[in-house]
N, C-alpha and C. Protein backbone atom coordinates (compact mmCIF):
# COMPACT_ATOMS: atom_id res chain seq x y z
N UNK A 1 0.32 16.57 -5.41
CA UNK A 1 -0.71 15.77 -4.75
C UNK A 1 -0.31 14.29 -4.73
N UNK A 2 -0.61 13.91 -3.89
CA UNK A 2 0.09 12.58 -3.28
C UNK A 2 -1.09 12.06 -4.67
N UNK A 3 -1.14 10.52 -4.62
CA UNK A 3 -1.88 9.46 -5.53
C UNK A 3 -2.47 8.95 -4.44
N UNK A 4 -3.91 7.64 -4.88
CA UNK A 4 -4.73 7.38 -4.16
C UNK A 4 -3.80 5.97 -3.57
N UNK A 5 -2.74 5.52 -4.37
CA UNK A 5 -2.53 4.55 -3.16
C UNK A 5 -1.43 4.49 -2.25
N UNK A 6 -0.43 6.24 -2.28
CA UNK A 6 0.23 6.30 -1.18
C UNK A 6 -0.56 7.25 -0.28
N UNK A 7 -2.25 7.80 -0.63
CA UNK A 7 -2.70 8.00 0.52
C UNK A 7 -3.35 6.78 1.84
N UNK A 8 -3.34 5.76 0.87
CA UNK A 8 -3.81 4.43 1.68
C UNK A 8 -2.85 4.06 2.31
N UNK A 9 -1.70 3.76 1.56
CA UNK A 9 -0.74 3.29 2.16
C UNK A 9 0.11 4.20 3.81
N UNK A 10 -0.39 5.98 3.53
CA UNK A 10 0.13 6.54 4.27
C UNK A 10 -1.12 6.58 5.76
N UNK A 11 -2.59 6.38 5.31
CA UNK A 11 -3.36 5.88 6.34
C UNK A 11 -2.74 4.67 7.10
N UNK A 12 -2.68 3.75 6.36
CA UNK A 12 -2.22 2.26 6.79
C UNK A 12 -1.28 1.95 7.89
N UNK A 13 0.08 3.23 7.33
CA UNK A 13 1.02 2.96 8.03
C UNK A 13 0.48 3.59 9.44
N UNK A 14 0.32 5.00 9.06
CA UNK A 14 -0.48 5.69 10.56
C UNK A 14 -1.26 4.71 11.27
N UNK A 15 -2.08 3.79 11.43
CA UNK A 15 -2.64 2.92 11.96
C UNK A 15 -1.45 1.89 12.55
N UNK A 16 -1.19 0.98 11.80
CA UNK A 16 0.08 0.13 11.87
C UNK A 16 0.86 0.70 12.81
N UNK A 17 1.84 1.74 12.84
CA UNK A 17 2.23 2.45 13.72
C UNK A 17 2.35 2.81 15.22
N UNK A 18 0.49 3.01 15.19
CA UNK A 18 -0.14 3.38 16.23
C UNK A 18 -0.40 2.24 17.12
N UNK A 19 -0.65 1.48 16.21
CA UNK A 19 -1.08 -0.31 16.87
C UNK A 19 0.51 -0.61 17.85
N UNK A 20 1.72 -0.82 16.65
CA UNK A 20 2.52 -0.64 17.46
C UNK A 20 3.01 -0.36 18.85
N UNK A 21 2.72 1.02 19.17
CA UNK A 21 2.81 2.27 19.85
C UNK A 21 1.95 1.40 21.34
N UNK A 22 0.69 1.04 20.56
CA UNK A 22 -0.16 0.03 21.90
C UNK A 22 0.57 -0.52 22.33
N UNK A 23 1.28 -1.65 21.27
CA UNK A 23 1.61 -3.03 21.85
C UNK A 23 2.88 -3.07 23.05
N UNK A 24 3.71 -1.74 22.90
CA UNK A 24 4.67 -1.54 23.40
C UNK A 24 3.91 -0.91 25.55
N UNK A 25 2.72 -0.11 24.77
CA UNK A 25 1.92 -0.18 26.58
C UNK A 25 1.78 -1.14 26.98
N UNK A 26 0.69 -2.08 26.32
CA UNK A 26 0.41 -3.11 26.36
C UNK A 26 1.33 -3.82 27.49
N UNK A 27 2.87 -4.11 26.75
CA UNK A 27 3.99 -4.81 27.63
C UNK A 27 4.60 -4.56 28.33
N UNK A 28 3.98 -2.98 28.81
CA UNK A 28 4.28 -1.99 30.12
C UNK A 28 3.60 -2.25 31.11
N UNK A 29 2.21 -2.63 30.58
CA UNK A 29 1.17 -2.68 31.55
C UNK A 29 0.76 -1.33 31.77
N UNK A 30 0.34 -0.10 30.78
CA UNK A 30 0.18 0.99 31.06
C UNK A 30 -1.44 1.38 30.78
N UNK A 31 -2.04 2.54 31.50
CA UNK A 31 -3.52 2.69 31.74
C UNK A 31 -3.77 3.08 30.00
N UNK A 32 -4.90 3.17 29.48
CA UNK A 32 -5.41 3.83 28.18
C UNK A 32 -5.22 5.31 28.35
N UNK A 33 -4.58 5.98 29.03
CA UNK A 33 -3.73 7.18 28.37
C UNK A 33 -1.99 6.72 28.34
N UNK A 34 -1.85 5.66 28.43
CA UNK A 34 -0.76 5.54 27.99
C UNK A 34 -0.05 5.05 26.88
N UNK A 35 -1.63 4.07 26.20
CA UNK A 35 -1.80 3.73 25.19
C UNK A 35 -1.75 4.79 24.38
N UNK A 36 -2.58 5.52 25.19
CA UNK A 36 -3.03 6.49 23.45
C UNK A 36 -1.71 7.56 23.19
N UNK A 37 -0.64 7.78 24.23
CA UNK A 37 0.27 8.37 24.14
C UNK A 37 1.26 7.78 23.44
N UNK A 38 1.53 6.96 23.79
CA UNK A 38 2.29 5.75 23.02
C UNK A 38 2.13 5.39 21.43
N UNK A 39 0.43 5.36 21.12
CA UNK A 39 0.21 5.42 19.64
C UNK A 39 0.25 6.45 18.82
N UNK A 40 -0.09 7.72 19.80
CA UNK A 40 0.22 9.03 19.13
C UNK A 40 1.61 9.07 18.36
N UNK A 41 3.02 9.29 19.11
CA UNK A 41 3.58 9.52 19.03
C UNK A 41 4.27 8.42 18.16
N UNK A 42 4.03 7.42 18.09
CA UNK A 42 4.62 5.81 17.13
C UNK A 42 4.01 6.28 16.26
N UNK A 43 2.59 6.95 15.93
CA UNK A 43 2.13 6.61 14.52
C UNK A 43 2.34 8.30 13.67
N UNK A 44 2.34 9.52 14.67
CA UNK A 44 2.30 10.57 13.80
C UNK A 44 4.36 11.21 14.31
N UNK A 45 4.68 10.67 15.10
CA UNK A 45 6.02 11.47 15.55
C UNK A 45 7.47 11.38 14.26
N UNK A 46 7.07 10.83 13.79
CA UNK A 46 7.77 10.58 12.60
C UNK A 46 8.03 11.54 11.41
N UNK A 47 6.87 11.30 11.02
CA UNK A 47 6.61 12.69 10.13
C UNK A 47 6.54 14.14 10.75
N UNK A 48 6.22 14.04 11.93
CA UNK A 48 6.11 15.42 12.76
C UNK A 48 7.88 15.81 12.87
N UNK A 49 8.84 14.77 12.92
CA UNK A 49 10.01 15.52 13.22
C UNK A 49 10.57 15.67 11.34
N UNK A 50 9.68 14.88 10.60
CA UNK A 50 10.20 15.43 9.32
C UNK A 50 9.80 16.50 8.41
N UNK A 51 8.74 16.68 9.29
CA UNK A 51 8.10 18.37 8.84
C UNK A 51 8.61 19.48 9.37
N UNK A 52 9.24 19.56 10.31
CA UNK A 52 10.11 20.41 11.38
C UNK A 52 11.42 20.52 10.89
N UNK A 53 11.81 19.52 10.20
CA UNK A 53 13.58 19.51 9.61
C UNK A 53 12.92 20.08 7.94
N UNK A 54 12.02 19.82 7.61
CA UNK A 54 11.72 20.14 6.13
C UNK A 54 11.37 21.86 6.00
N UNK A 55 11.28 22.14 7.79
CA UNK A 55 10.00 23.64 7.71
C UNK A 55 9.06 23.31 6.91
N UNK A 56 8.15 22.53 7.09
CA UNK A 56 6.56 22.44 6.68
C UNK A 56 5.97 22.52 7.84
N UNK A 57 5.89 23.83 8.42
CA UNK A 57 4.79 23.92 9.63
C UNK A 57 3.47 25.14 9.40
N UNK A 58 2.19 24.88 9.86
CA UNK A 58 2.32 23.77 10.63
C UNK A 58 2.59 22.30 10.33
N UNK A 59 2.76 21.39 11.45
CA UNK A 59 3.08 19.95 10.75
C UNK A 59 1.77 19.28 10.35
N UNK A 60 2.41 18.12 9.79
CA UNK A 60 0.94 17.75 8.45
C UNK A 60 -0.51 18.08 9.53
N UNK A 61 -0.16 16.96 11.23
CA UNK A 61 -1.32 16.54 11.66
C UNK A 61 -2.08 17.66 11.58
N UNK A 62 -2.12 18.98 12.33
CA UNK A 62 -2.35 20.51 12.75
C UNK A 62 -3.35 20.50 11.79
N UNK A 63 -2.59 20.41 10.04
CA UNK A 63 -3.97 20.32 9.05
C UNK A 63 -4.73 19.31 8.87
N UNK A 64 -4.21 18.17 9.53
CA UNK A 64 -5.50 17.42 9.21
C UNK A 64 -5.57 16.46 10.49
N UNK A 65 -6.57 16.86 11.59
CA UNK A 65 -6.18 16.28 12.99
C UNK A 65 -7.11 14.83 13.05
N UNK A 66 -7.63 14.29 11.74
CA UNK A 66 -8.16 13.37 11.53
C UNK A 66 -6.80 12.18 11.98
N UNK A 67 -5.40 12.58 10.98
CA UNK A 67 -4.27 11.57 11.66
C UNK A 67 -4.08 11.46 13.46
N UNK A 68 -4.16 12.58 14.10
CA UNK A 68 -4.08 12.37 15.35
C UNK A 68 -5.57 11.67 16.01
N UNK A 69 -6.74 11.85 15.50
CA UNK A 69 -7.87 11.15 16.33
C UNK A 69 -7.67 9.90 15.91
N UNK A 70 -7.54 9.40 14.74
CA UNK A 70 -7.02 8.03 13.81
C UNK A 70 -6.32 7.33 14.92
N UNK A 71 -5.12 8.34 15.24
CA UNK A 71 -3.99 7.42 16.41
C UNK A 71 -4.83 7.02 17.75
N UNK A 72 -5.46 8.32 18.26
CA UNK A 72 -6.54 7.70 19.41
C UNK A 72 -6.86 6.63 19.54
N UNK A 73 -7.64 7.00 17.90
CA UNK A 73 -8.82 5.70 17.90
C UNK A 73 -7.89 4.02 18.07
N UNK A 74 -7.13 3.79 17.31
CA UNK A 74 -6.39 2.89 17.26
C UNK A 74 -5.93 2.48 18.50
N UNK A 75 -5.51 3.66 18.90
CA UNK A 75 -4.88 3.22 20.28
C UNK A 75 -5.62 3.07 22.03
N UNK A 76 -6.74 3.70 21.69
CA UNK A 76 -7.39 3.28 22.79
C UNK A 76 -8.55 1.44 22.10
N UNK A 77 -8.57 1.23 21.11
CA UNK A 77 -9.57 0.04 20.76
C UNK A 77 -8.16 -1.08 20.84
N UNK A 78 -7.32 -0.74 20.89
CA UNK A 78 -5.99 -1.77 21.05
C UNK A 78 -5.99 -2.15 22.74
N UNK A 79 -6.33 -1.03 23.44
CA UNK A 79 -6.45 -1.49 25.00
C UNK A 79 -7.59 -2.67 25.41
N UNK A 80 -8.76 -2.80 24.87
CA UNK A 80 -9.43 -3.16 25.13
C UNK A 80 -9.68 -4.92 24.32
N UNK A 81 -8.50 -5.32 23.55
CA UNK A 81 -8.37 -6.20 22.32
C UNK A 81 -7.04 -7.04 22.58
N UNK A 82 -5.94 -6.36 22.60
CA UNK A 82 -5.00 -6.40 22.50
C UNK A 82 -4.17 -7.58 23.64
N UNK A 83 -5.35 -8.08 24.28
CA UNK A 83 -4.89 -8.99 25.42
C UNK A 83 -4.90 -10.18 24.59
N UNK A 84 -6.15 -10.23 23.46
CA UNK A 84 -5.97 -11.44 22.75
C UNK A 84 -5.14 -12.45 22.31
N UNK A 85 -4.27 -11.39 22.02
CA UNK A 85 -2.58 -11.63 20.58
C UNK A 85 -1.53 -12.52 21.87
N UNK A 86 -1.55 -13.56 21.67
CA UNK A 86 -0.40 -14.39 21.91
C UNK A 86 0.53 -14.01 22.55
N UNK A 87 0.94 -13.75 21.07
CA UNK A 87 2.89 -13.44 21.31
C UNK A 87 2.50 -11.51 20.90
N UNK A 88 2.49 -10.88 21.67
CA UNK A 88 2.76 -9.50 21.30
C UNK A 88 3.89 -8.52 20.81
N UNK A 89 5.02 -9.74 21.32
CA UNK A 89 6.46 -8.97 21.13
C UNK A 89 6.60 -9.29 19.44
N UNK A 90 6.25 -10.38 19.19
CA UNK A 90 6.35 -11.33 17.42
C UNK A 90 4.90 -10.30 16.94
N UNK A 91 4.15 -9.96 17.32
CA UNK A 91 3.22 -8.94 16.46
C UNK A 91 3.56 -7.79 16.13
N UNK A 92 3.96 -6.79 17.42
CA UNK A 92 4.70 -5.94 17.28
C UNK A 92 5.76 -5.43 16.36
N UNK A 93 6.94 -6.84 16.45
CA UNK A 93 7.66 -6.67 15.49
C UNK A 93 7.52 -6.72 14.08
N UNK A 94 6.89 -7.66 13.43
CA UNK A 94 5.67 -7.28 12.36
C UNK A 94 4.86 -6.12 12.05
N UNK A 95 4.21 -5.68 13.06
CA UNK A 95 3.64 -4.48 12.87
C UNK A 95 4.20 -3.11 12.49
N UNK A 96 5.39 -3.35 13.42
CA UNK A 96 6.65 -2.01 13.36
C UNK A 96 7.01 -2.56 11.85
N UNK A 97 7.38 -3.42 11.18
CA UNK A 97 8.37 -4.03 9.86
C UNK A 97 7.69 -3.32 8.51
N UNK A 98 6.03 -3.34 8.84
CA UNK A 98 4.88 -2.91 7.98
C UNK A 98 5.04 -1.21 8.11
N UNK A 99 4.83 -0.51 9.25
CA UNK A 99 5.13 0.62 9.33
C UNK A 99 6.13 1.20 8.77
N UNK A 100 7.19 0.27 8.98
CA UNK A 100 8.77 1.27 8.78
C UNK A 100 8.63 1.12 7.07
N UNK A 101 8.26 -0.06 6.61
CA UNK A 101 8.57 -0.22 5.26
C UNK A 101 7.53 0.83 3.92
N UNK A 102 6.05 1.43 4.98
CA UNK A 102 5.58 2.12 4.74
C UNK A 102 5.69 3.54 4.69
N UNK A 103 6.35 4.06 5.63
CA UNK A 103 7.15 5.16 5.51
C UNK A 103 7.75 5.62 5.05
N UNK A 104 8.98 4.39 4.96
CA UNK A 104 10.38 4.71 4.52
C UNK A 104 9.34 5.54 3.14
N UNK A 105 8.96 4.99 2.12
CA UNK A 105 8.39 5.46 1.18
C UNK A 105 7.68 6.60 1.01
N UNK A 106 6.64 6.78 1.45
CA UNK A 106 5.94 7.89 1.95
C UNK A 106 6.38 8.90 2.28
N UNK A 107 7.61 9.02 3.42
CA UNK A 107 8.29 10.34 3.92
C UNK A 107 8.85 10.37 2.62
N UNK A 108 9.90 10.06 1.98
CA UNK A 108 10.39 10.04 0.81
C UNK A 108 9.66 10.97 -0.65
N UNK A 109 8.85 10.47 -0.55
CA UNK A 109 7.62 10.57 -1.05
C UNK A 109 7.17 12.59 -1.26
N UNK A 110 6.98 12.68 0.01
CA UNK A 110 6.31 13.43 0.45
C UNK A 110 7.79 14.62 0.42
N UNK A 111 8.74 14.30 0.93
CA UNK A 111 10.31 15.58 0.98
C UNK A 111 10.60 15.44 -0.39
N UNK A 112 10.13 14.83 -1.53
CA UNK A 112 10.60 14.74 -2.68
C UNK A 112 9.42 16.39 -3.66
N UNK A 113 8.37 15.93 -2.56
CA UNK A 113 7.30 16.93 -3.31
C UNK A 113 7.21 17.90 -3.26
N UNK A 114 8.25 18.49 -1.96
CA UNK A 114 8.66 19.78 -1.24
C UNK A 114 9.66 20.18 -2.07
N UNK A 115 10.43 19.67 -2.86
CA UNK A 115 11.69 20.52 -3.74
C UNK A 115 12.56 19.84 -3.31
N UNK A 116 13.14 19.09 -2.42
CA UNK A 116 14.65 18.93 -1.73
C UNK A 116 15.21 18.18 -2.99
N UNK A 117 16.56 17.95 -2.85
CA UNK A 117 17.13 16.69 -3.15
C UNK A 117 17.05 15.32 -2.69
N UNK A 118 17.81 14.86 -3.65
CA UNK A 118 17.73 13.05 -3.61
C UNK A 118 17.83 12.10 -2.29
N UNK A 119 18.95 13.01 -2.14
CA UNK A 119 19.41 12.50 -0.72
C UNK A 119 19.00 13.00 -0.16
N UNK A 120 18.10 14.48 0.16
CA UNK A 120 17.64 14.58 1.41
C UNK A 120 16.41 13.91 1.46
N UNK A 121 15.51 13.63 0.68
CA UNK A 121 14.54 12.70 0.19
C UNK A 121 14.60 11.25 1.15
N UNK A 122 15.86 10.90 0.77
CA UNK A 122 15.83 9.80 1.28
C UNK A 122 16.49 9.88 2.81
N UNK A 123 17.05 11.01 3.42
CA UNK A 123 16.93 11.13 4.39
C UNK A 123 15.86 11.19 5.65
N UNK A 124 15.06 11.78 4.57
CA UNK A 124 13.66 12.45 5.34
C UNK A 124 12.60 11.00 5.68
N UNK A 125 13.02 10.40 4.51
CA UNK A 125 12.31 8.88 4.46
C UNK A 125 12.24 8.01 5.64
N UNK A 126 13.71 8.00 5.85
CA UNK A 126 14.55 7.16 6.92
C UNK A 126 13.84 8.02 8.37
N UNK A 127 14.16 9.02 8.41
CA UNK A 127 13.52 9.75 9.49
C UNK A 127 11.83 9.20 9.82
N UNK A 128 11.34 9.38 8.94
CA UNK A 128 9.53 9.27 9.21
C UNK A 128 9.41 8.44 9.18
N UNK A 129 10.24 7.04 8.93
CA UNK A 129 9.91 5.67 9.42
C UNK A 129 10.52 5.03 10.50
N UNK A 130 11.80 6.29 11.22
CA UNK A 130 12.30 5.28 12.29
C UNK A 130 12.26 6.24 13.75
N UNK A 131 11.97 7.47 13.22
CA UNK A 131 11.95 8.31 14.77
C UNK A 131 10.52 8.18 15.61
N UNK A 132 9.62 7.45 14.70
CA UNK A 132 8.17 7.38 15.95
C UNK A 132 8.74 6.32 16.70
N UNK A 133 9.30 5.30 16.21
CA UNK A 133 9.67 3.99 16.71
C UNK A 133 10.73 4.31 18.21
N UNK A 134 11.60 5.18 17.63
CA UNK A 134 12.57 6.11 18.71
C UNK A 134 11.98 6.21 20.04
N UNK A 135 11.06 7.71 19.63
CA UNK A 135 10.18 8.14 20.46
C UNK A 135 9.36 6.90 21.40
N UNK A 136 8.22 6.20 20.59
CA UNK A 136 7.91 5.01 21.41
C UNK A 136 9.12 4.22 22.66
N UNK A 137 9.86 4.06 22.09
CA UNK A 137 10.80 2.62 22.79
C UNK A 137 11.37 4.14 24.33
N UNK A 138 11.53 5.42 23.81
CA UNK A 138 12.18 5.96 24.78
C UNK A 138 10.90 6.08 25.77
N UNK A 139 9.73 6.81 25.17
CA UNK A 139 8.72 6.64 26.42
C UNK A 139 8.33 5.28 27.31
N UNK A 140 8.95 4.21 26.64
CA UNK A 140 8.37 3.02 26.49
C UNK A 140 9.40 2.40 27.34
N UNK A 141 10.43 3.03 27.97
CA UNK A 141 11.41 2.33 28.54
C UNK A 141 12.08 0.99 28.41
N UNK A 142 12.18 1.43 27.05
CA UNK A 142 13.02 0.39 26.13
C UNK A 142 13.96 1.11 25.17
N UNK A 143 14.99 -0.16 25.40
CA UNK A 143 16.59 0.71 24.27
C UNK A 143 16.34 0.73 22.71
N UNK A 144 15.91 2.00 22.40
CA UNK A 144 15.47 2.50 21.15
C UNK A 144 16.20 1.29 20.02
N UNK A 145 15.05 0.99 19.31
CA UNK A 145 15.32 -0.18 18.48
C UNK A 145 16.08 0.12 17.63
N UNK A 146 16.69 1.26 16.60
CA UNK A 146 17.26 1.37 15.83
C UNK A 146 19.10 1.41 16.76
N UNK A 147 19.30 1.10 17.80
CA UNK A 147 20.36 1.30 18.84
C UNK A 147 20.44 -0.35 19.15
N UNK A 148 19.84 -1.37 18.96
CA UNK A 148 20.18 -2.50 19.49
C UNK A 148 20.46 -3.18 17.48
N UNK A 149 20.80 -4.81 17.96
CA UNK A 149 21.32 -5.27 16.68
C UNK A 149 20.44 -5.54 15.52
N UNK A 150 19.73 -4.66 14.99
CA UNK A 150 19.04 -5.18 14.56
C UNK A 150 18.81 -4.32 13.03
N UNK A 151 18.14 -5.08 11.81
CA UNK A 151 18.27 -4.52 10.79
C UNK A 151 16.88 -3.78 10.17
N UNK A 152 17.24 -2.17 10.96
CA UNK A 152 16.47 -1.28 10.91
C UNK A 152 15.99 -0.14 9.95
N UNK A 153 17.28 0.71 10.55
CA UNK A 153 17.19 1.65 9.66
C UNK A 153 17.77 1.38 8.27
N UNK A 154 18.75 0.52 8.04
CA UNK A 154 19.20 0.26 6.98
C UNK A 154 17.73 -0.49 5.76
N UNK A 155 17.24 -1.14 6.28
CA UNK A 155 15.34 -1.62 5.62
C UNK A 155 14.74 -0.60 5.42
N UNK A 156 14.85 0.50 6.51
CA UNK A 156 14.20 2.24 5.99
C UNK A 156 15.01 3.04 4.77
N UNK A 157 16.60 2.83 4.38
CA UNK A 157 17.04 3.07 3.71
C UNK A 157 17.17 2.87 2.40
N UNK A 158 16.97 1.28 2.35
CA UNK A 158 16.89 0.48 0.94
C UNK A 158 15.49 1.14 0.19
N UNK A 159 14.68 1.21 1.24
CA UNK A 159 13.14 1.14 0.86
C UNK A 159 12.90 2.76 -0.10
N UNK A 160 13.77 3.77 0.49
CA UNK A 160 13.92 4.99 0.55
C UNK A 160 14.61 5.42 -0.54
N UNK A 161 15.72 4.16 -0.80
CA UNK A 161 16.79 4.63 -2.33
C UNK A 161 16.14 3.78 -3.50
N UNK A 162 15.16 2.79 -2.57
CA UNK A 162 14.45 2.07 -4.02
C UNK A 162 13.24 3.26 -4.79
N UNK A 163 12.54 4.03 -3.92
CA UNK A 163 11.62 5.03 -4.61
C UNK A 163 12.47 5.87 -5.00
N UNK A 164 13.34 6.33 -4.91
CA UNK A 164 13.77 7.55 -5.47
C UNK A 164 14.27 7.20 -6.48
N UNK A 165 15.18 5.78 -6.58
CA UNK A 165 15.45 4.97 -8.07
C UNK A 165 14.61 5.27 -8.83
N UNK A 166 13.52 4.63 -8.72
CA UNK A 166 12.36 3.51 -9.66
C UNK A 166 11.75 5.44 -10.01
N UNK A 167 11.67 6.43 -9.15
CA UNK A 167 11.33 7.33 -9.35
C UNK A 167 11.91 8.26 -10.92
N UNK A 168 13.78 8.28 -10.48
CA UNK A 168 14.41 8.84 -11.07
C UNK A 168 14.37 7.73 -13.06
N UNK A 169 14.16 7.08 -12.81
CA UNK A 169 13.91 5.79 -13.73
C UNK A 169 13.17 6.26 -14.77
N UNK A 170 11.87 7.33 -14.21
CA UNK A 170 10.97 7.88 -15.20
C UNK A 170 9.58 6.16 -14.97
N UNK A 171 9.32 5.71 -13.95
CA UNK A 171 8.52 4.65 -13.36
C UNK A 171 7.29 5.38 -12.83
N UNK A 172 6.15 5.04 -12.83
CA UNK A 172 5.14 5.97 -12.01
C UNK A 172 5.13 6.11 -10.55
N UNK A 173 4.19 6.85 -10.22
CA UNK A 173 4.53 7.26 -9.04
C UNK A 173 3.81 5.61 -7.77
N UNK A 174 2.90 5.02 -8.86
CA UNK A 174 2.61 3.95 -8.30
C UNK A 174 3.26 2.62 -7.83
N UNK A 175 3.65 2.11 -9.35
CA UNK A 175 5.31 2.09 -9.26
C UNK A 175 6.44 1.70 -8.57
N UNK A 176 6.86 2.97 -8.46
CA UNK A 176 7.54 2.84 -7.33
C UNK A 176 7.53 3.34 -5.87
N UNK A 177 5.98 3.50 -5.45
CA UNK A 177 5.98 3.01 -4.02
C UNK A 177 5.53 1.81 -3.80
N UNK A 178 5.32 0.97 -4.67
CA UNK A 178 5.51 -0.31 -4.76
C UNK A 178 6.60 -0.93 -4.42
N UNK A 179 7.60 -0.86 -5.11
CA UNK A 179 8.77 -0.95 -5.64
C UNK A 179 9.75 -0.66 -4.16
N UNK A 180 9.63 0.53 -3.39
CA UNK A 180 10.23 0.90 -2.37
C UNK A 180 9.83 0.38 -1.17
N UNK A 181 8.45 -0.12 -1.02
CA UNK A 181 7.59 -0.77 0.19
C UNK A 181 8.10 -2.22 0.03
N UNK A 182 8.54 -2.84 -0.93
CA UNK A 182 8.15 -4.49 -1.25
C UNK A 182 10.11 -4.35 -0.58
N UNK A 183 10.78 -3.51 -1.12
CA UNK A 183 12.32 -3.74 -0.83
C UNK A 183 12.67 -3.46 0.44
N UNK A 184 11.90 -2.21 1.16
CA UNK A 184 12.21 -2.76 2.76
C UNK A 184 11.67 -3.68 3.58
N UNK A 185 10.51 -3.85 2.92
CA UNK A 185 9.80 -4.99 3.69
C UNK A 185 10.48 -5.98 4.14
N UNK A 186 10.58 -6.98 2.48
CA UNK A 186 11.78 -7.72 2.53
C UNK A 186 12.62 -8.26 3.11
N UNK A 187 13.28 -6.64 3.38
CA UNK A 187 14.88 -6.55 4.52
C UNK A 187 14.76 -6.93 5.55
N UNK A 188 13.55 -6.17 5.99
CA UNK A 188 13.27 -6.28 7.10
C UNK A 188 12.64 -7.36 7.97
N UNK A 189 11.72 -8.16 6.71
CA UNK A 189 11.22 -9.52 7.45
C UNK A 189 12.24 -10.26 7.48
N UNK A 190 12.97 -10.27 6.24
CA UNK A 190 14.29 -11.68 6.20
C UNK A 190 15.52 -11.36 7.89
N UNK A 191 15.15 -9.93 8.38
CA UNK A 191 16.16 -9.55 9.65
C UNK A 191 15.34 -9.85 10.39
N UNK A 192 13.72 -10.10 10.80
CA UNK A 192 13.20 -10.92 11.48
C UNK A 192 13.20 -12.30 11.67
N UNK A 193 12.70 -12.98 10.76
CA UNK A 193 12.31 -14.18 10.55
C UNK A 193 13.95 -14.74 10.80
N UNK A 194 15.00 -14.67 10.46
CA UNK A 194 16.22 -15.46 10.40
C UNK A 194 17.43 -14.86 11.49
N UNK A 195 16.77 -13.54 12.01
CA UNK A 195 17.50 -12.67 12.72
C UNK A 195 18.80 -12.70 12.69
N UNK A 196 18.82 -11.85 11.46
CA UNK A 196 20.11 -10.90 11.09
C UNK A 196 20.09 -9.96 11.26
N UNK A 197 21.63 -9.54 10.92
CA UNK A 197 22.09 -8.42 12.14
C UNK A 197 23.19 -8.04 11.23
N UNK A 198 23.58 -6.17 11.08
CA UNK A 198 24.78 -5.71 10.79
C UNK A 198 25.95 -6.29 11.42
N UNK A 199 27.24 -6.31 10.95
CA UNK A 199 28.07 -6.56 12.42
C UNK A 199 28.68 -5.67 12.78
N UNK A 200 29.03 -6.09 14.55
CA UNK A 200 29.25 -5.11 15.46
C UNK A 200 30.21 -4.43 15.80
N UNK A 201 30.75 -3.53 16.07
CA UNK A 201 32.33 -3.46 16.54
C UNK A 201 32.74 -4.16 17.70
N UNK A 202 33.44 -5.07 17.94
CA UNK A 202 34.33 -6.23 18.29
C UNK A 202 35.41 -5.39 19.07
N UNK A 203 35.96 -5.26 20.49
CA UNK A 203 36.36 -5.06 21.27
C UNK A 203 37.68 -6.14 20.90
N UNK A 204 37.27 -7.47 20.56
CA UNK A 204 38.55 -8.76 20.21
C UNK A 204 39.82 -7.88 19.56
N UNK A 205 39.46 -6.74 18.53
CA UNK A 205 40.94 -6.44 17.74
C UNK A 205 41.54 -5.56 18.77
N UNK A 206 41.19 -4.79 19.62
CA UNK A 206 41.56 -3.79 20.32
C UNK A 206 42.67 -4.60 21.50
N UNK A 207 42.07 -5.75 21.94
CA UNK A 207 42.41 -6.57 22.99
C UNK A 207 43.74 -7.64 22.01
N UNK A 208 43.39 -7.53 20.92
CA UNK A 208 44.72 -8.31 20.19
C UNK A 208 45.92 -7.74 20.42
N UNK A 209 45.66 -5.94 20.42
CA UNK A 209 46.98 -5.40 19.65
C UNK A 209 47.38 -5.25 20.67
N UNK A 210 46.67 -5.00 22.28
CA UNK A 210 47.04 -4.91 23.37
C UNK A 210 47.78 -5.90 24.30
């Protein structure tokens, strides 16, 4: 049984997510079913492809379709609001930073409770915090964010090997989803705010030897 504050935290992110999922219609200019398609799939598609690689079906939502009306809800009250926000692309990206760093943990979390191993643990992590984002940007006709320069999945990763650490540590379960949320966060704001970036493969050495 999960604890009471990675069920908050796993509400939270589902929301967060979903908001997301808007903001990306939003900058489509798409009707409120496109919203709500968009938040669906940003806030529950994640875990849905990590319940499918885990065989936990049905997947979580099926049992509890409160996460999918949750995404609705979010995502159709974002149509009607969402004109407010300024800068949407600088919210967004925030919003997604909160999500991913929420996940990363949570999926983790959650494939750890199923039996797997360490590493698949933290595979599964990485998955449920970066494939709704996937999904979104591809419906969303945008180049899937974990594919452009930016420091993504690797913030889903840290976040993912920090719970399973602080886990393996003999740390509570509180702990360290603390512990795993605060370390991708982190990553991930300091790759916002200062925009850093892995580096790239460089075409320059190829063109040297040539």
């Amino acid at each position: 049984m999960l604890n009471t504050i990675s069920q908050l935290l796993d509400w939270f992110g589902i929301c967060v997510f979903a908001l997301s999922g808007a903001l990306v219609a939003s900058r489509k200019q798409m009707d409120i079913v496109g919203f709500a398609l968009l938040g669906c799939v940003t806030g529950i598609g994640g875990g849905t492809v990590r319940d499918v690689l885990l065989g936990s079906l049905p997947v979580f939502w099926i049992h509890k379709p409160a996460y999918l009306i949750t995404c609705v809800a979010v995502s159709c009250a974002a149509f009607f609001v969402v004109h407010l926000v300024y800068s949407r692309l600088r919210f967004l990206l925030w919003c997604d930073a909160i999500g991913l760093a929420l996940f990363s943990v949570t999926g983790t979390q959650l494939a750890l409770a199923s039996g797997v191993s360490n590493t698949i643990a933290i595979a599964m992590g990485v998955v449920t915090a970066t494939f709704g984002g996937v999904i979104r940007d591809i419906l969303g006709g945008e180049i899937p964010i974990i594919l452009r320069r930016e420091i993504y999945v690797t913030a889903a990763f840290v976040g993912a090997c920090t719970f399973v650490l602080a886990h393996s540590w003999g740390m509570t379960p509180d702990v360290s989803v603390v512990a795993g949320f605060i370390s991708a966060f982190a990553l991930r704001s300091a790759a916002i705010a200062f925009d850093l970036s892995l580096p790239v493969f460089s075409t320059a050495i190829d063109n040297n030897r040539n």
